[in-house]
Protein backbone atom coordinates (compact mmCIF):
# COMPACT_ATOMS: atom_id res chain seq x y z
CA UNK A 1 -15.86 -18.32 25.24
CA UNK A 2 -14.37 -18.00 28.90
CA UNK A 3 -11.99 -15.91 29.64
CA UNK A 4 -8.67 -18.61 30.26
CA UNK A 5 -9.85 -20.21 26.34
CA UNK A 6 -9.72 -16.55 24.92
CA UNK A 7 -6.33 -15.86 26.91
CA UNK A 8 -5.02 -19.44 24.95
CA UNK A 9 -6.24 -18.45 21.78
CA UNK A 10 -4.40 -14.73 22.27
CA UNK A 11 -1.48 -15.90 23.43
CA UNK A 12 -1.40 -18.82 20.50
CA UNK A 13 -1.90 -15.92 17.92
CA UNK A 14 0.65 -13.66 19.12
CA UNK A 15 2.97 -16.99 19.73
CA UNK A 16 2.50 -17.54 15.55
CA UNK A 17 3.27 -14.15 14.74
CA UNK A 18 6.55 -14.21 16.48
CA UNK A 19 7.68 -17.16 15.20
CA UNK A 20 6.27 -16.60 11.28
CA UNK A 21 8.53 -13.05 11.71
CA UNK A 22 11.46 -15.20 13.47
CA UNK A 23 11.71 -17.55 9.95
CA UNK A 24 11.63 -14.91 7.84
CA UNK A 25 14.27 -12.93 9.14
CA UNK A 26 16.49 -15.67 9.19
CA UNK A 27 15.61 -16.44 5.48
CA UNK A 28 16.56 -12.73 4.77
CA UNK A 29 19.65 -12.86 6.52
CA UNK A 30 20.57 -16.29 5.07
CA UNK A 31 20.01 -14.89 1.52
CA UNK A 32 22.06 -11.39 2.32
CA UNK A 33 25.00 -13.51 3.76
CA UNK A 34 24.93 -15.67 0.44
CA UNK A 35 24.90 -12.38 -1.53
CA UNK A 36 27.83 -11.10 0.89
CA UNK A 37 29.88 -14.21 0.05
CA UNK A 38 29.23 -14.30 -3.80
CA UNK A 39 30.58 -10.79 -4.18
CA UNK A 40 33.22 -11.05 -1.42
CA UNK A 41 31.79 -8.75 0.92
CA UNK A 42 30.49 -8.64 4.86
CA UNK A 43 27.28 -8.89 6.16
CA UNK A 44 26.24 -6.98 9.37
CA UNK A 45 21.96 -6.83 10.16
CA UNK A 46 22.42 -3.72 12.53
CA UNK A 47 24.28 -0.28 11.60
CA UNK A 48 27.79 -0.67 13.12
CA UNK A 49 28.96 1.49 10.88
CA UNK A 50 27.10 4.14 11.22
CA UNK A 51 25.97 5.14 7.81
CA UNK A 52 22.52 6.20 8.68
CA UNK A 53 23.35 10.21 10.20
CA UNK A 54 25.32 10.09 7.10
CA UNK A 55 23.09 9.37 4.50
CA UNK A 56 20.09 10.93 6.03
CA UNK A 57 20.77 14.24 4.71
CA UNK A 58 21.58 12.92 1.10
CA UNK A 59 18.44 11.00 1.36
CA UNK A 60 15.81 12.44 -1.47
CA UNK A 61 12.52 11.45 -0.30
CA UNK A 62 11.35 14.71 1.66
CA UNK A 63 10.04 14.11 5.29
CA UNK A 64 11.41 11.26 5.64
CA UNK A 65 12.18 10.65 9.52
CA UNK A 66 13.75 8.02 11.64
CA UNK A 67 16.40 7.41 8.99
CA UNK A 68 17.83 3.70 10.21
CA UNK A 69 20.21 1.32 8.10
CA UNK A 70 19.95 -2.21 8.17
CA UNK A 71 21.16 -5.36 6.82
CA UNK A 72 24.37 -3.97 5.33
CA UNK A 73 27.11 -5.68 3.16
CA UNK A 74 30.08 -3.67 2.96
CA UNK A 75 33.78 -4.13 1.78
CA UNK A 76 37.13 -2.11 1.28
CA UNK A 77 38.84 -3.14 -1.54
CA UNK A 78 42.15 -1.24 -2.54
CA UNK A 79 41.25 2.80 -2.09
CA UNK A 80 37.29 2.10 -2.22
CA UNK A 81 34.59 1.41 0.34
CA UNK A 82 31.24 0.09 -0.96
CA UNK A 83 28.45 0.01 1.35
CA UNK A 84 24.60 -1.71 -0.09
CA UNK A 85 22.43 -1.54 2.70
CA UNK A 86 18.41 -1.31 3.61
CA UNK A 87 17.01 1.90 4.42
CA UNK A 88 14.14 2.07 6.89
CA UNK A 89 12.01 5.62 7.24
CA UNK A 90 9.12 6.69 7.73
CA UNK A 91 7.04 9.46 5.64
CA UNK A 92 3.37 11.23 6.48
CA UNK A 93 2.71 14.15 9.09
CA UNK A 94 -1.19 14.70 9.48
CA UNK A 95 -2.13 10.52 9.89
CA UNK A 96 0.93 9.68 11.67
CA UNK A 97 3.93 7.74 10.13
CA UNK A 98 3.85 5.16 7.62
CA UNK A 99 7.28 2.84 7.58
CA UNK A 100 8.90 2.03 4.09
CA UNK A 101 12.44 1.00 3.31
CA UNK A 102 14.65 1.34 -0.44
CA UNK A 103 17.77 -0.57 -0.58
CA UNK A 104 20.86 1.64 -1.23
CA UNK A 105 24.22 2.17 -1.06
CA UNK A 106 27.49 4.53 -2.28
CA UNK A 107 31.26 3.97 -2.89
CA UNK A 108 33.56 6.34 -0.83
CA UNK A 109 37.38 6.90 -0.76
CA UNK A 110 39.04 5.49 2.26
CA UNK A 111 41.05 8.18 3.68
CA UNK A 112 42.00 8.69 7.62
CA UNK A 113 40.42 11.80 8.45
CA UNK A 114 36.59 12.97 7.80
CA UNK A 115 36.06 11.88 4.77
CA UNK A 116 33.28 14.54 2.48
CA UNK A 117 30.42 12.01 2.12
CA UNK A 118 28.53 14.60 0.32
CA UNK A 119 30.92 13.74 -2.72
CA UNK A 120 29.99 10.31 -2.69
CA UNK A 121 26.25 9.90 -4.45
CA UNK A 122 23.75 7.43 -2.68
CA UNK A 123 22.19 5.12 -5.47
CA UNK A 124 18.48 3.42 -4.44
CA UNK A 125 16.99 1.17 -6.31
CA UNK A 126 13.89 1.17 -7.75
CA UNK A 127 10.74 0.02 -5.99
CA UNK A 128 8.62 -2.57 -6.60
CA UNK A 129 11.57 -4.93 -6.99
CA UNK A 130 12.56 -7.80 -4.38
CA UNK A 131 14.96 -7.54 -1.48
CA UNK A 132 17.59 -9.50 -3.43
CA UNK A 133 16.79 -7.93 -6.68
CA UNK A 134 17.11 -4.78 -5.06
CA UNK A 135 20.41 -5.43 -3.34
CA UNK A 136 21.51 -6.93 -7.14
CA UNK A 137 20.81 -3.35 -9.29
CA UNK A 138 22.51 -1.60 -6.48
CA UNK A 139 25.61 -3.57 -6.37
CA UNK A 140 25.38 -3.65 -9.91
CA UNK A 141 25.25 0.30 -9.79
CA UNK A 142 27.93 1.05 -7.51
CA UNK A 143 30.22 -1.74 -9.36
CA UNK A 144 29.82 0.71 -12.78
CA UNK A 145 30.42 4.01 -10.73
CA UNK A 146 33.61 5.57 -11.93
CA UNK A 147 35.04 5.47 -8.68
CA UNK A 148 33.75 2.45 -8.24
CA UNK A 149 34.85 -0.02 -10.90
């Protein structure tokens, strides 16, 4: 194989990859913006709200580092905010990190000044389930919280 062929075929390859990760995260999103407007919520794929330095300490899977949120629906509805996001971290010391993520989310008071976040528990859902089953029992979970519902 010369060299320019095996530069084609490289560049071909990583060319797939990019675009087989482009279509699915624009199927995700598409199916977390449906969910956002069939419970009458907003969707947001970064952190803007800056949940993650919040829930990082109420996060209960020990070592977990590089706490990041993603894809998050949130809404405020009357005295309540409800936040179901994706949680991205990574876990292992000796072999170097391995990445997982959980979907999760809590219901907080809205109030003006610091709010105590450490009142308001952070539900995950189980794993094993899909992305959209996941955001479901969550949303499902925070709807039957007693502040929540």
């Amino acid at each position: 194989m010369t060299p320019a062929l095996y530069l084609v075929v490289v560049v071909c390859i990583l060319l797939g990859a990019v675009l087989t990760e482009s279509v699915r995260v624009r199927r995700r999103r598409r199916m977390l913006r449906g969910l956002a407007r069939q419970w009458q919520m907003h969707f947001v794929p970064g952190d803007r709200l800056r949940l993650a330095g919040r829930i990082a300490e109420k996060f209960p899977v020990p070592g977990a580092a590089n706490v990041r949120v993603r894809n998050l629906l949130f809404s405020t509805d009357g005295k309540l905010h409800r936040y179901v996001f994706t949680i991205e971290y990574g876990v292992g010391v000796v072999r170097g990190k391995i990445g997982r993520w959980r979907v999760g989310g809590f219901v907080e008071p809205v109030s003006r000044g610091p709010c105590p976040t450490s009142d308001c528990p952070l539900h995950l859902a189980p794993q094993g389930l899909s992305l959209q089953n996941s955001y479901a029992q969550v949303h499902d979970a925070l709807a039957q919280t007693p502040t929540g519902g």
